[in-house]
Protein backbone atom coordinates (compact mmCIF):
# COMPACT_ATOMS: atom_id res chain seq x y z
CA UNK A 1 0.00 0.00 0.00
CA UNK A 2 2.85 2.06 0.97
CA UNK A 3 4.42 1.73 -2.44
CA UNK A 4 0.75 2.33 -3.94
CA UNK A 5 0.53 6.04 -1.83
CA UNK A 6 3.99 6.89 -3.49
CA UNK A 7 3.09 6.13 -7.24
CA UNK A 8 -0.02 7.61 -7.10
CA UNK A 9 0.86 11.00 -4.68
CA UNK A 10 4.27 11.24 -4.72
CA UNK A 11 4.15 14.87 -3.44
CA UNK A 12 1.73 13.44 -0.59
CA UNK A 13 4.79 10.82 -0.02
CA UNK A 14 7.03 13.65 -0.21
CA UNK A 15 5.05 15.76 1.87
CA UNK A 16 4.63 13.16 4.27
CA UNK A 17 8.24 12.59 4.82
CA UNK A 18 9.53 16.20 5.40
CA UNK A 19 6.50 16.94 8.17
CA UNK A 20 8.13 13.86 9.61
CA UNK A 21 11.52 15.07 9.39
CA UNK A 22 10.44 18.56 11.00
CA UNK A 23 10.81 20.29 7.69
CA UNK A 24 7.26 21.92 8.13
CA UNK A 25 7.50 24.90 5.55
CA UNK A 26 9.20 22.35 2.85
CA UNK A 27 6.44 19.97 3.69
CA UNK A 28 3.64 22.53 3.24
CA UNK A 29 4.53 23.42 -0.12
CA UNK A 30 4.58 20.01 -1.13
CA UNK A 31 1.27 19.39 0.00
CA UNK A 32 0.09 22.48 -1.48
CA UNK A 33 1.46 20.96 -4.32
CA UNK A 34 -0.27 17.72 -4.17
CA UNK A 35 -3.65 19.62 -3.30
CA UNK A 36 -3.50 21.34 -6.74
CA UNK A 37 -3.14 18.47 -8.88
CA UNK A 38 -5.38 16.43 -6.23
CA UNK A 39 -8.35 19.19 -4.69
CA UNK A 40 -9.91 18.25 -1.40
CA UNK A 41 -7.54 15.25 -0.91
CA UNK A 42 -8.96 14.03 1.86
CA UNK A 43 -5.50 12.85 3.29
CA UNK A 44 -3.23 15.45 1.74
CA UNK A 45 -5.88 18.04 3.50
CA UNK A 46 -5.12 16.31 6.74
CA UNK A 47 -1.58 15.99 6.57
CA UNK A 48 -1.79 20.39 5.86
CA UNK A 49 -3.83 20.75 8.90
CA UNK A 50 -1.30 18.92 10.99
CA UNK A 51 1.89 21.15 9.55
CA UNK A 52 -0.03 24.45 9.57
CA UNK A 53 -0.78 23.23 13.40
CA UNK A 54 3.09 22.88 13.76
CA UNK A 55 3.80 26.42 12.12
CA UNK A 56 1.31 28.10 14.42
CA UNK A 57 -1.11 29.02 11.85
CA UNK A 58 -4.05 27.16 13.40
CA UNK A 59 -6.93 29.08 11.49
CA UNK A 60 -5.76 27.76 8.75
CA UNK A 61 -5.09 24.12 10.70
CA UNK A 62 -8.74 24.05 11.93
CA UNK A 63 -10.13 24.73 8.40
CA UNK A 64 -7.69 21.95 6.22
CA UNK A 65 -8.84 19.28 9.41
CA UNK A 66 -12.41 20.50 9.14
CA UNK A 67 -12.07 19.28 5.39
CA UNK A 68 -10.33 16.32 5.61
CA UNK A 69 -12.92 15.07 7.89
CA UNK A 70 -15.85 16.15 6.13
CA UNK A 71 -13.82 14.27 3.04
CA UNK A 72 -13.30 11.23 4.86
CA UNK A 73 -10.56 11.36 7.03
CA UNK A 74 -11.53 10.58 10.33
CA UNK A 75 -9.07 8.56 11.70
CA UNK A 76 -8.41 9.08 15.04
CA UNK A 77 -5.58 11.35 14.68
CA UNK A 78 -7.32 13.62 12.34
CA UNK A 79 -9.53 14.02 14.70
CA UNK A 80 -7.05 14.92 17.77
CA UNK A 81 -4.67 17.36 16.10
CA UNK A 82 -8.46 19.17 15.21
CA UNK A 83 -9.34 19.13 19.16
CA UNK A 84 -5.57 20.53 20.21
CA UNK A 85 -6.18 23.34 17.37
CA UNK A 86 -9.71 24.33 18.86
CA UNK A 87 -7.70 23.91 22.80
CA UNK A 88 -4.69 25.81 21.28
CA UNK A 89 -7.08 28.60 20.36
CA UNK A 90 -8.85 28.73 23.51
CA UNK A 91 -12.36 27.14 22.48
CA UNK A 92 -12.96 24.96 25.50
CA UNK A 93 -16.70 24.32 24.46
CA UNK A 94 -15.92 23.00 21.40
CA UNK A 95 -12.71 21.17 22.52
CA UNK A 96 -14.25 19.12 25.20
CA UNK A 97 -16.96 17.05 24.05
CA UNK A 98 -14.07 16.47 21.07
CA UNK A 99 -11.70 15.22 23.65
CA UNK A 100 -14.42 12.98 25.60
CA UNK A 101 -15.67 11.32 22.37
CA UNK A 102 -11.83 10.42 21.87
CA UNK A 103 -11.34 9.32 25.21
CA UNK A 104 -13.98 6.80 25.16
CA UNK A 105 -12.85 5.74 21.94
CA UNK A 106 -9.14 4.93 22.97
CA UNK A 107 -8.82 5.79 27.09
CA UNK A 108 -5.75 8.25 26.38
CA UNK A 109 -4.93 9.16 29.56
CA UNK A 110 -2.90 12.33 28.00
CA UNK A 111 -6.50 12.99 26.62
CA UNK A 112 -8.14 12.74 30.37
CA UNK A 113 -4.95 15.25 31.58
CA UNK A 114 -5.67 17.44 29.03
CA UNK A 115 -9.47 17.76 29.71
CA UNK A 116 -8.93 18.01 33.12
CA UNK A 117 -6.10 21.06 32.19
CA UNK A 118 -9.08 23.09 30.31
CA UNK A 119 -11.75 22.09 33.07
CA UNK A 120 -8.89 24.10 35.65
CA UNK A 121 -8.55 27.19 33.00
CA UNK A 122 -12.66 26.81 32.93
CA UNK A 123 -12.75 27.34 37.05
CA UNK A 124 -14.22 24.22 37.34
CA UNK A 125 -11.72 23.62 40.14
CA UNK A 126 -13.31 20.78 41.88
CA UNK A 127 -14.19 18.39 38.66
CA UNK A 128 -10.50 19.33 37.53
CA UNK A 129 -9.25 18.33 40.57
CA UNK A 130 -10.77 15.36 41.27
CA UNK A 131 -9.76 14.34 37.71
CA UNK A 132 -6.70 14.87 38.19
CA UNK A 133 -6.08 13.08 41.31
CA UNK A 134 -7.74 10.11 39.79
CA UNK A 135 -5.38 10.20 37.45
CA UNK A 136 -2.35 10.26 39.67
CA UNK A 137 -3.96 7.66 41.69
CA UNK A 138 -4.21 5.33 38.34
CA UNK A 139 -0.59 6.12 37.65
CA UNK A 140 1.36 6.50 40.64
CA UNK A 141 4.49 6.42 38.41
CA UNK A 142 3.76 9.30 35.66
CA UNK A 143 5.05 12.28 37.59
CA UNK A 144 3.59 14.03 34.41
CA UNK A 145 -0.17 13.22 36.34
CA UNK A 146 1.15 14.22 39.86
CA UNK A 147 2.44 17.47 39.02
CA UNK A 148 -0.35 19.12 37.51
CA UNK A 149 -2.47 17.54 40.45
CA UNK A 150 -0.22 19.61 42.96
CA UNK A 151 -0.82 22.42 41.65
CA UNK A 152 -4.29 22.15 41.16
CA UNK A 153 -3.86 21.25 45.12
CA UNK A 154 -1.95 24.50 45.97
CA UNK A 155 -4.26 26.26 44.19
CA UNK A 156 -7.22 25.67 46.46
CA UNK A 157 -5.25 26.41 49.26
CA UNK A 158 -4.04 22.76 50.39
CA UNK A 159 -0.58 23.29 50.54
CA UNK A 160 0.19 20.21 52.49
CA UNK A 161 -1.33 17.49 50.30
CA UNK A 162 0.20 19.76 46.87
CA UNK A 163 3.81 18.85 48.58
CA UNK A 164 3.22 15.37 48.89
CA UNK A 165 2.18 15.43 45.58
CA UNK A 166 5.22 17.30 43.72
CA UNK A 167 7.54 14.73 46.46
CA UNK A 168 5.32 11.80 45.06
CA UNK A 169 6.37 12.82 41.22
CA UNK A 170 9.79 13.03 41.95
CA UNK A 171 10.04 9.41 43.54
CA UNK A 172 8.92 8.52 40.21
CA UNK A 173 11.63 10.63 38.51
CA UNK A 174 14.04 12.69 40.74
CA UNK A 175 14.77 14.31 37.65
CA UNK A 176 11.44 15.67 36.88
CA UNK A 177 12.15 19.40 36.76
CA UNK A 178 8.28 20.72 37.15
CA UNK A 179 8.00 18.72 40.35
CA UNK A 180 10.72 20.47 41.77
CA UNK A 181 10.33 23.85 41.36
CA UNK A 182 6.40 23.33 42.44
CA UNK A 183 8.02 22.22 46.02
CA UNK A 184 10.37 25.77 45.34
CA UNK A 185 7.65 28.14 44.05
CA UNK A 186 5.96 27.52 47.81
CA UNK A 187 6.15 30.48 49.74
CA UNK A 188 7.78 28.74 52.67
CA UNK A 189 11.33 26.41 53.69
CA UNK A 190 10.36 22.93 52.04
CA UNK A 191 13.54 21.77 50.46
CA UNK A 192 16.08 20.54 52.46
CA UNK A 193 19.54 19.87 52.65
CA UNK A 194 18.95 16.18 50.88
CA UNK A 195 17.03 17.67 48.29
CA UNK A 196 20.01 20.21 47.32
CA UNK A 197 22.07 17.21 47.07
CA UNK A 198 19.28 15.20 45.03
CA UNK A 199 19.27 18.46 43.14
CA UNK A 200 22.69 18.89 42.38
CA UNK A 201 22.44 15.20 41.05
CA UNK A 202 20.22 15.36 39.13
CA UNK A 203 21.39 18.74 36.78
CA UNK A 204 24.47 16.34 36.44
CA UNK A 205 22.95 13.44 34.50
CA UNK A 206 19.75 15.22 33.24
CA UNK A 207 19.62 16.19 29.34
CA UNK A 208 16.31 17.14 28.59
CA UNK A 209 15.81 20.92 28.48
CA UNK A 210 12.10 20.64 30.02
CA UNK A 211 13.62 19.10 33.02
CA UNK A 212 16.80 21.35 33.13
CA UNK A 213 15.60 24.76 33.29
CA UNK A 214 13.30 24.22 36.21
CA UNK A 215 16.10 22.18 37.74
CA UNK A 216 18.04 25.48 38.02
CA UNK A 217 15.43 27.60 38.88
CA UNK A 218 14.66 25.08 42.00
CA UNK A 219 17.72 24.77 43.22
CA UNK A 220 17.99 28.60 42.79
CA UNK A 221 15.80 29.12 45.17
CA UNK A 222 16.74 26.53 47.87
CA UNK A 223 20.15 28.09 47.67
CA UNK A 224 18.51 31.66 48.11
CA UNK A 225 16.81 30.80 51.44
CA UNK A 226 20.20 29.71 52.66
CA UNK A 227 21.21 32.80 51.89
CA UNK A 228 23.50 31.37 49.51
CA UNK A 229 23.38 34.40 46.90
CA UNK A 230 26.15 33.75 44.47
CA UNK A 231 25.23 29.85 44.14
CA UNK A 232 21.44 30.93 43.66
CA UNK A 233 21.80 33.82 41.19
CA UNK A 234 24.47 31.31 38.87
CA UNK A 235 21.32 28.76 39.31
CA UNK A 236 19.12 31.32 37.87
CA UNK A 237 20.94 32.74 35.50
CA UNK A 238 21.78 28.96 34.17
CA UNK A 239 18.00 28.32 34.07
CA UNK A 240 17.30 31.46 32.52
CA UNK A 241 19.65 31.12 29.44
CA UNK A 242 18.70 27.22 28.78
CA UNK A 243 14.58 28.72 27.79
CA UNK A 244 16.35 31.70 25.83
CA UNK A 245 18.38 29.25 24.23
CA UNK A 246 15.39 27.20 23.11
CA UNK A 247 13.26 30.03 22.03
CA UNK A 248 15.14 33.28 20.57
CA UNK A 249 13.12 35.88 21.82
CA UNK A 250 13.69 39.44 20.00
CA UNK A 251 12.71 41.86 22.70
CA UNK A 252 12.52 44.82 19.81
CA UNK A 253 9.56 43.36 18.59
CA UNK A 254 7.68 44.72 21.35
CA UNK A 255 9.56 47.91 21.43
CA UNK A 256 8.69 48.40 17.81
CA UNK A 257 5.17 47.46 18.17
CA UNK A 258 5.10 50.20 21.23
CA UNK A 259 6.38 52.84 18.49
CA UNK A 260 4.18 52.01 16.10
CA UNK A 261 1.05 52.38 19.08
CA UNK A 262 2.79 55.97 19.62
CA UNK A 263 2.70 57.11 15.85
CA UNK A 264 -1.06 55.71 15.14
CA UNK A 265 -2.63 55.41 18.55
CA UNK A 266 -3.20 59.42 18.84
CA UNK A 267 -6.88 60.94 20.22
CA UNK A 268 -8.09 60.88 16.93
CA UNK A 269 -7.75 57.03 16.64
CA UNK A 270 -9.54 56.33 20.11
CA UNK A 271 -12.32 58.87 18.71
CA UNK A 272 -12.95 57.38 15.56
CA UNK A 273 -13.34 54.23 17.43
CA UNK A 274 -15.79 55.20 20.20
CA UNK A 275 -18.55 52.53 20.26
CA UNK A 276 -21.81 51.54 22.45
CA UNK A 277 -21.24 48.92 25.14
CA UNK A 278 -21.85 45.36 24.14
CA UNK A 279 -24.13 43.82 26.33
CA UNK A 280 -24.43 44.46 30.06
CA UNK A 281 -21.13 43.02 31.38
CA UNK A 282 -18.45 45.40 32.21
CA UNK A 283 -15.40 43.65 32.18
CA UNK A 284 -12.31 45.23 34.26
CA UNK A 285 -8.65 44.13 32.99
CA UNK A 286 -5.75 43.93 35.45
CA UNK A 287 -3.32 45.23 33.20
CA UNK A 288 0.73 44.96 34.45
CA UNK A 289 3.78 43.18 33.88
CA UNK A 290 3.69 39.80 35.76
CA UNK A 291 4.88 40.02 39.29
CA UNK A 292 3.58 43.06 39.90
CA UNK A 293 1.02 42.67 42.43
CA UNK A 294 -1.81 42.43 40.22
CA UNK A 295 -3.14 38.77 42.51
CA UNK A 296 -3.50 40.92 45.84
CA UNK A 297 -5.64 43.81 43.91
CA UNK A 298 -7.86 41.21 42.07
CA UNK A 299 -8.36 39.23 45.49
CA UNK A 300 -8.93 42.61 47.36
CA UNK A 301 -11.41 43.98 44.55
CA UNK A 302 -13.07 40.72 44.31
CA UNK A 303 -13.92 40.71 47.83
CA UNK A 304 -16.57 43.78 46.97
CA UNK A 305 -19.86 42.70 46.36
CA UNK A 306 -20.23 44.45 43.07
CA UNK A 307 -16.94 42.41 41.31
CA UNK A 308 -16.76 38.91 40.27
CA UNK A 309 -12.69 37.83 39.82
CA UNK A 310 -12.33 35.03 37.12
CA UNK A 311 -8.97 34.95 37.20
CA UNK A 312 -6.13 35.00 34.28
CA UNK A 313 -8.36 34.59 31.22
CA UNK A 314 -6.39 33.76 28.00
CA UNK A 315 -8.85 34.92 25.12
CA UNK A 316 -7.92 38.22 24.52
CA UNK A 317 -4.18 36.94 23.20
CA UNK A 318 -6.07 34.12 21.66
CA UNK A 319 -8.74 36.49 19.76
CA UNK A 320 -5.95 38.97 18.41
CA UNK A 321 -3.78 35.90 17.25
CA UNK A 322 -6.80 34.52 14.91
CA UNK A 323 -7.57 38.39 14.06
CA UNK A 324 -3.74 38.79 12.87
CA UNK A 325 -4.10 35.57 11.37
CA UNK A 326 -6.50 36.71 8.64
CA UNK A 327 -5.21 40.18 8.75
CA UNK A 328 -1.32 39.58 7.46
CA UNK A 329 -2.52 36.74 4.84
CA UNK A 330 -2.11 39.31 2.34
CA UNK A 331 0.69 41.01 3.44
CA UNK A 332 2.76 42.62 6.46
CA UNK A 333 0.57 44.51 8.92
CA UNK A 334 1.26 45.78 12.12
CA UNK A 335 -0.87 45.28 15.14
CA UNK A 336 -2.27 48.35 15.21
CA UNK A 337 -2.66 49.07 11.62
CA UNK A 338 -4.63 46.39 11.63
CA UNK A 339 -7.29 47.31 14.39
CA UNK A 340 -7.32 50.77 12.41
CA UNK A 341 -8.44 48.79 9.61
CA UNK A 342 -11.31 46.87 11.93
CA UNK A 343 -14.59 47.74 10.74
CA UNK A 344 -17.35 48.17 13.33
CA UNK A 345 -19.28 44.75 13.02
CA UNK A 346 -16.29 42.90 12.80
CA UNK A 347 -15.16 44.30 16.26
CA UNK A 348 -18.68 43.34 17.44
CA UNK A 349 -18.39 39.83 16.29
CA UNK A 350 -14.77 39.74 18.77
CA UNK A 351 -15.99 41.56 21.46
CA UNK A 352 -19.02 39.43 21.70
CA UNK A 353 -16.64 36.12 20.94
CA UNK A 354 -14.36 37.43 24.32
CA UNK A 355 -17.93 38.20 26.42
CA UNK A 356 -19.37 34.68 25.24
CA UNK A 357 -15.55 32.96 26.23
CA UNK A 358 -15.60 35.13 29.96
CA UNK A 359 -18.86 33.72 30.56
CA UNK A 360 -17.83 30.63 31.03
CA UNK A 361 -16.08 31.26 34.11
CA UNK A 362 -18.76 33.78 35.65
CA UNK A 363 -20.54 32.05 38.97
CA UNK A 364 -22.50 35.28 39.55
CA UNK A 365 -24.62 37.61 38.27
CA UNK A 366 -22.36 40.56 40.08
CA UNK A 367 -22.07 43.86 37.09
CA UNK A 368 -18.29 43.33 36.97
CA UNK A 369 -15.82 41.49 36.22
CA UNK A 370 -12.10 41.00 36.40
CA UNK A 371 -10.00 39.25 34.10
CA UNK A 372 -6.04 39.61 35.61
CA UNK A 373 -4.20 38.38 32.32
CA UNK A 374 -0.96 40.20 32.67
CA UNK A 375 0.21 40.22 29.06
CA UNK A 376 -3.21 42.31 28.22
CA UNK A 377 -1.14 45.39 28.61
CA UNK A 378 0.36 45.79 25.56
CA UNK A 379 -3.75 44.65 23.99
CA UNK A 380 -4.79 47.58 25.19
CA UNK A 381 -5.68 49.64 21.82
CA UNK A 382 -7.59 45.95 20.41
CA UNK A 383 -9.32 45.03 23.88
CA UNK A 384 -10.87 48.99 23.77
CA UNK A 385 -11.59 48.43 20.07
CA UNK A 386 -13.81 45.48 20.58
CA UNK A 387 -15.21 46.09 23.73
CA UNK A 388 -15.90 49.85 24.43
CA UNK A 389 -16.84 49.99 28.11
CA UNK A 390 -13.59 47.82 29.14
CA UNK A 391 -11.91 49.68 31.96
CA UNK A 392 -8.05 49.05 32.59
CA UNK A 393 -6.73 49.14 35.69
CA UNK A 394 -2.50 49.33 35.80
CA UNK A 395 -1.00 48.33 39.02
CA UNK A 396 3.33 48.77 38.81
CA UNK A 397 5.57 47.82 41.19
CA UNK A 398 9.19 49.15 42.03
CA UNK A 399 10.75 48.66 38.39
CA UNK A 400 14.06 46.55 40.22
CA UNK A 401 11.93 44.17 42.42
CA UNK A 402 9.24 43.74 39.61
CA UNK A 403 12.18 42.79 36.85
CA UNK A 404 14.13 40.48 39.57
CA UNK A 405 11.28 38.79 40.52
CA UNK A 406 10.18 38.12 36.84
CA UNK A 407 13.91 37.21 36.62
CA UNK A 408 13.73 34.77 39.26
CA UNK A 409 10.16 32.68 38.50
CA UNK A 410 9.97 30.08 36.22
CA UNK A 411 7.96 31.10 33.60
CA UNK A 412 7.28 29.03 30.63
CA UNK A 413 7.50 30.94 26.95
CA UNK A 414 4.31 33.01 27.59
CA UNK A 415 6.52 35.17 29.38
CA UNK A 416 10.01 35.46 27.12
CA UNK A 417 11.05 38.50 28.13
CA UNK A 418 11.81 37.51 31.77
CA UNK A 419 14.70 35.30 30.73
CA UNK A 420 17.23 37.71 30.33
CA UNK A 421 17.94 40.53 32.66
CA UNK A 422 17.96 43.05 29.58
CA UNK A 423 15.25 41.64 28.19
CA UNK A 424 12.82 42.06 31.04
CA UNK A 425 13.86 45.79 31.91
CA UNK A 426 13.09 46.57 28.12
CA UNK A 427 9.64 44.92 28.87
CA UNK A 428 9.76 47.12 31.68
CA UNK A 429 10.18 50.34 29.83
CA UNK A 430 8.05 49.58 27.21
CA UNK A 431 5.41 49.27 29.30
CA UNK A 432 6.20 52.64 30.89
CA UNK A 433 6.05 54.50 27.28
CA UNK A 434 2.79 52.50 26.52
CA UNK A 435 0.75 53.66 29.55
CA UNK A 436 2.33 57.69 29.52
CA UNK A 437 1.46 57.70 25.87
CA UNK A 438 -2.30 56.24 26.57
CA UNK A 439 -2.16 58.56 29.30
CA UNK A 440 -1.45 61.72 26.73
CA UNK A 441 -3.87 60.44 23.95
CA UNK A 442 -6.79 59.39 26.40
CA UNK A 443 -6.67 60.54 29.69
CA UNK A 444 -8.56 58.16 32.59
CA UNK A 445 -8.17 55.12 30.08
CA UNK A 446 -6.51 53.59 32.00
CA UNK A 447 -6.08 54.04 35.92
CA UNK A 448 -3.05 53.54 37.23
CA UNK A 449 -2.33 52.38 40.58
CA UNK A 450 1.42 51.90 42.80
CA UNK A 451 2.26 48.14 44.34
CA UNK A 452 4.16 50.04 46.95
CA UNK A 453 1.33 52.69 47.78
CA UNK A 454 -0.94 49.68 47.66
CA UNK A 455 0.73 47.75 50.68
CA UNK A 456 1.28 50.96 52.99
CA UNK A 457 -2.01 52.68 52.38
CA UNK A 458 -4.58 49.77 50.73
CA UNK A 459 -8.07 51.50 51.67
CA UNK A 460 -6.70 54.66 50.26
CA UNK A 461 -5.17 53.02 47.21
CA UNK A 462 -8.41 50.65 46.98
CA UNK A 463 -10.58 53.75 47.63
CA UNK A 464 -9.37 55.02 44.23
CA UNK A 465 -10.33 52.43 42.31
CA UNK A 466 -13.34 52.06 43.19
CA UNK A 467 -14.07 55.21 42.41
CA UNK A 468 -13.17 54.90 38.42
CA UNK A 469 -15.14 51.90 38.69
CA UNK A 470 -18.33 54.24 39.92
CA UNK A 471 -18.14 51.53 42.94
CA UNK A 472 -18.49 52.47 46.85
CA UNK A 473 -16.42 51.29 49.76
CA UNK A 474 -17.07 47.75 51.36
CA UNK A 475 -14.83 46.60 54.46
CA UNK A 476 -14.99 42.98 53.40
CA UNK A 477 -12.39 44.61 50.55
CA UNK A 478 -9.72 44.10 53.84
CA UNK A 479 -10.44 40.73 54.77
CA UNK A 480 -9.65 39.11 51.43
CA UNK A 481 -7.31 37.03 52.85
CA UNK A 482 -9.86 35.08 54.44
CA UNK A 483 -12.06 34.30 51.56
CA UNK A 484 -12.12 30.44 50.27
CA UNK A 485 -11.04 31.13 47.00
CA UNK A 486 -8.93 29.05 44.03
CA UNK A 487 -5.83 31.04 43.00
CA UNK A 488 -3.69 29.95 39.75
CA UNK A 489 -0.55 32.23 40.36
CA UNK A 490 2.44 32.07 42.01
CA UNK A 491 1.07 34.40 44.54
CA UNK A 492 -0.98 31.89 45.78
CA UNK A 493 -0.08 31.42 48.93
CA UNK A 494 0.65 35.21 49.40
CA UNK A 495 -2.96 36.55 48.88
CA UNK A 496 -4.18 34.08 51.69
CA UNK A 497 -2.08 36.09 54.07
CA UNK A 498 -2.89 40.09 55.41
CA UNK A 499 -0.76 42.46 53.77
CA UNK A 500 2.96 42.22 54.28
CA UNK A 501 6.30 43.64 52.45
CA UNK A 502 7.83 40.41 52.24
CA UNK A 503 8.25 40.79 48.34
CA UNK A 504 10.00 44.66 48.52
CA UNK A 505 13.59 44.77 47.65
CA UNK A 506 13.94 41.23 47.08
CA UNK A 507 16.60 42.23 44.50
CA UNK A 508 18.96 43.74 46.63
CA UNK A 509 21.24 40.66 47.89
CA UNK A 510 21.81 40.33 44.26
CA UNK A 511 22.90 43.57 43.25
CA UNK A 512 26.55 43.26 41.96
CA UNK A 513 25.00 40.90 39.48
CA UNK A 514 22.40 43.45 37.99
CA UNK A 515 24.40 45.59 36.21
CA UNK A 516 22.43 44.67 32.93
CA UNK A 517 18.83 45.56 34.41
CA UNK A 518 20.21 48.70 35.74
CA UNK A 519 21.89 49.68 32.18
CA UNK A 520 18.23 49.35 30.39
CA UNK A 521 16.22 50.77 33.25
CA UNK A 522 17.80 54.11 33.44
CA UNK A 523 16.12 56.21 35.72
CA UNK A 524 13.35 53.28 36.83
CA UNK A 525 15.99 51.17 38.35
CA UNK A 526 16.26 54.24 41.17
CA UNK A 527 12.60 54.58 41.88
């Protein structure tokens, strides 16, 4: 049969053989190839979905799987590359009941971690978690099971039973990176003299990047609470450069996208894109560089009676990426040349696509709602476009702890620019130009509000807020830290505590090493 498929489709052959090989853009030409000579190919149109999956184009993906399947091709991996495009593009509704028809087809159990995964991005906390511990309690030797089900334990606030589960992972594999950084990420002494050692074994024989990086960042920050600051900052540093390595992140993309907002973004451009409210929702974005205290003010806000937090929601990035998508097909665009180009119905259709997504996660009928996504910052100009009665809310903290503390957590690639110390302040002072330039062209856009003003003075700082959110004062806004709440960020064990200083000037035992921040911040590295 084999020698059949080549002597009838060689290009499919062909095709086949360089998506196999990793040659995606090679293979996809090929196919294209094949597709011409052989139109709606119901296996050629599969084997396109698959590569323009690998090359990030997943528009595209969804509609070449959609055909192959209506064509024929429903074999079962047709099938689930089409439900990791719609889960890739943050479609949970339609993912789902495409990953449970697979699972009772085969009993994947990467399918079952992967439902529970978007159940946990859903809120659905407690079917997530008790998913997931099933799972780790069907394989008790897949520390790829008992990770996720510690944090899913740390999130809802049972820190004890999420560090038996990271210590259960890494009896199964001591060189499971993920498990040990969840025991380091805790915001108290778990690891141990023993587990430096296991550590430090572990980095020697270990190959696998996935397991390296958060290797280094772990033992990082063992090293750091022994006040071990030389050790700890190599450690980070180490981890930091493995993920740059791996994914080449050009910081002056964002710079020059932040330009570009300054030339086009002027009053006239917010004018001409004044619209009426979409629906009766008023959504409220955190909007900050991550670590910058933007957990506490969604727990504190959330505690009023008026405000519903849902957490990190990841639609926004997911909308613009399908919008820029479509809008580059012909050509180079920039980001904001191409919401200028957004006519009004279209920005309906995505603000009503983000509203119909948020509602998912809503367990009240309160009038507002926060979504805490920090990378929404630099969406400002396309998040006001589609939705017109978004507020923003900016919280920054002290430009050397925010950057060090970015620096120091280990982020996956959502977060690039904290993996270099230059890298990170340029994110920094981006993000500075963005919000005085807003600021200039739209005054009370956005409100902006000070991590450090926030912790000395929090009903005055709070106070504030509320009032460009038209709200009133409530004293439960104090006792947030006693609310039974799910948190997903590594401030979770922070925002169940009062108010403390614990994370000011963390960056000072590491100063001599900083040099590089300091160069790029300028004038923000003293404030």
């Amino acid at each position: 049969m084999a020698n059949l498929t080549v002597k009838l489709h060689p290009q499919l052959s062909d095709g086949n053989r360089l998506a196999e090989e990793g040659e995606y853009d090679a293979a996809a030409r090929s196919l294209i190839a094949h597709l011409r000579q052989h139109p709606n190919e119901p296996k050629g149109m599969a084997k396109l979905g698959f590569v323009a999956m690998r090359l990030g184009a997943l528009g595209q993906a969804e509609h070449f799987l959609r055909r192959a399947i209506a064509g024929g091709a429903r074999e079962f991996e047709v099938r689930r590359n089409l439900a990791s495009v719609l889960s890739q593009q943050e479609r949970p509704q339609e993912a789902i009941p495409m990953i449970d028809e697979l699972v009772r087809e085969s009993g994947d159990t990467r399918l079952q971690a992967v439902r529970a995964g978007i159940l946990d991005k859903l809120g659905r906390s407690d079917e997530a978690l008790a998913s997931q511990g099933q799972l780790a309690k069907e394989n008790p030797n897949s520390p790829q099971m008992w990770v996720p089900f510690g944090h899913a334990l740390r999130a809802a606030g049972r820190v004890d039973e999420a560090i038996a589960a990271y210590r259960q992972a890494i009896a199964a594999d001591d060189e499971f990176g993920d498990a040990w950084w969840g025991l380091a990420s805790i915001k108290q002494r778990v690891l141990d003299d023993a587990d430096i050692a296991a550590m430090r074994r572990s980095l020697a024989i270990a190959v696998d990047i996935r397991n390296l990086a958060p290797l280094h960042f772990a033992l990082a920050r063992a090293l750091h609470d022994r006040q071990d600051f030389e050790d700890a900052f190599h450690h980070y540093d180490e981890g930091n450069r493995l993920r740059a390595e791996s994914l080449k992140y050009d910081a002056s993309e964002l710079t020059d996208e932040i330009a570009e907002t300054e030339r086009v973004a002027d009053s006239g451009f917010f004018a001409r894109m004044a619209g009426a409210p979409l629906g009766s929702s008023r959504p409220v974005f955190l909007v900050s560089l991550p670590r910058s205290g933007s957990t506490l003010l969604e727990q504190m806000l959330g505690s009023h009676p008026e405000i519903e937090p849902v957490g990190e929601l990841p639609y926004i990035p997911a909308i613009l990426r399908s919008f820029m998508e479509l809008a580059t097909r012909r050509g180079k665009v920039s980001v904001p040349q191409a919401i200028a180009s957004l006519t009004d119905q279209q920005a309906a259709i995505f603000g009503n696509d983000y509203l119909q997504r948020a509602a998912l996660h809503r367990k009240t009928d309160r009038p507002i709602f926060i979504d805490k996504l920090p990378h929404n910052w630099s969406n400002i100009l396309f998040i006001k476009r589609i939705i017109p009665q978004a507020r923003f809310i900016d919280i920054r903290r002290p430009a050397m702890d925010c950057c060090f503390s970015n620096f120091t957590q280990s982020f996956t690639s959502a977060h690039a620019a904290s993996f270099a110390l230059r890298d990170v302040g340029q994110c920094f002072v981006d993000n500075v130009r963005l919000m005085n330039h807003l600021d200039r062209a739209i005054p009370g856009l956005v409100h902006h509000i000070s991590y450090q003003s926030l912790i000395e003075d929090p009903r005055g700082e709070v106070s504030r807020v509320l009032d460009y959110l038209g709200l009133i004062w409530d004293d439960t806004i104090l006792d947030f830290h006693q609310l039974d709440r799910v948190v997903r960020t590594p401030s979770s064990e922070q925002v169940r505590r009062p108010i403390n200083r614990d994370g000011m000037e963390v960056w000072k035992p590491y100063s001599q090493w900083l040099d590089p921040l300091r160069e790029v911040l300028g004038e923000f590295a003293e404030g």
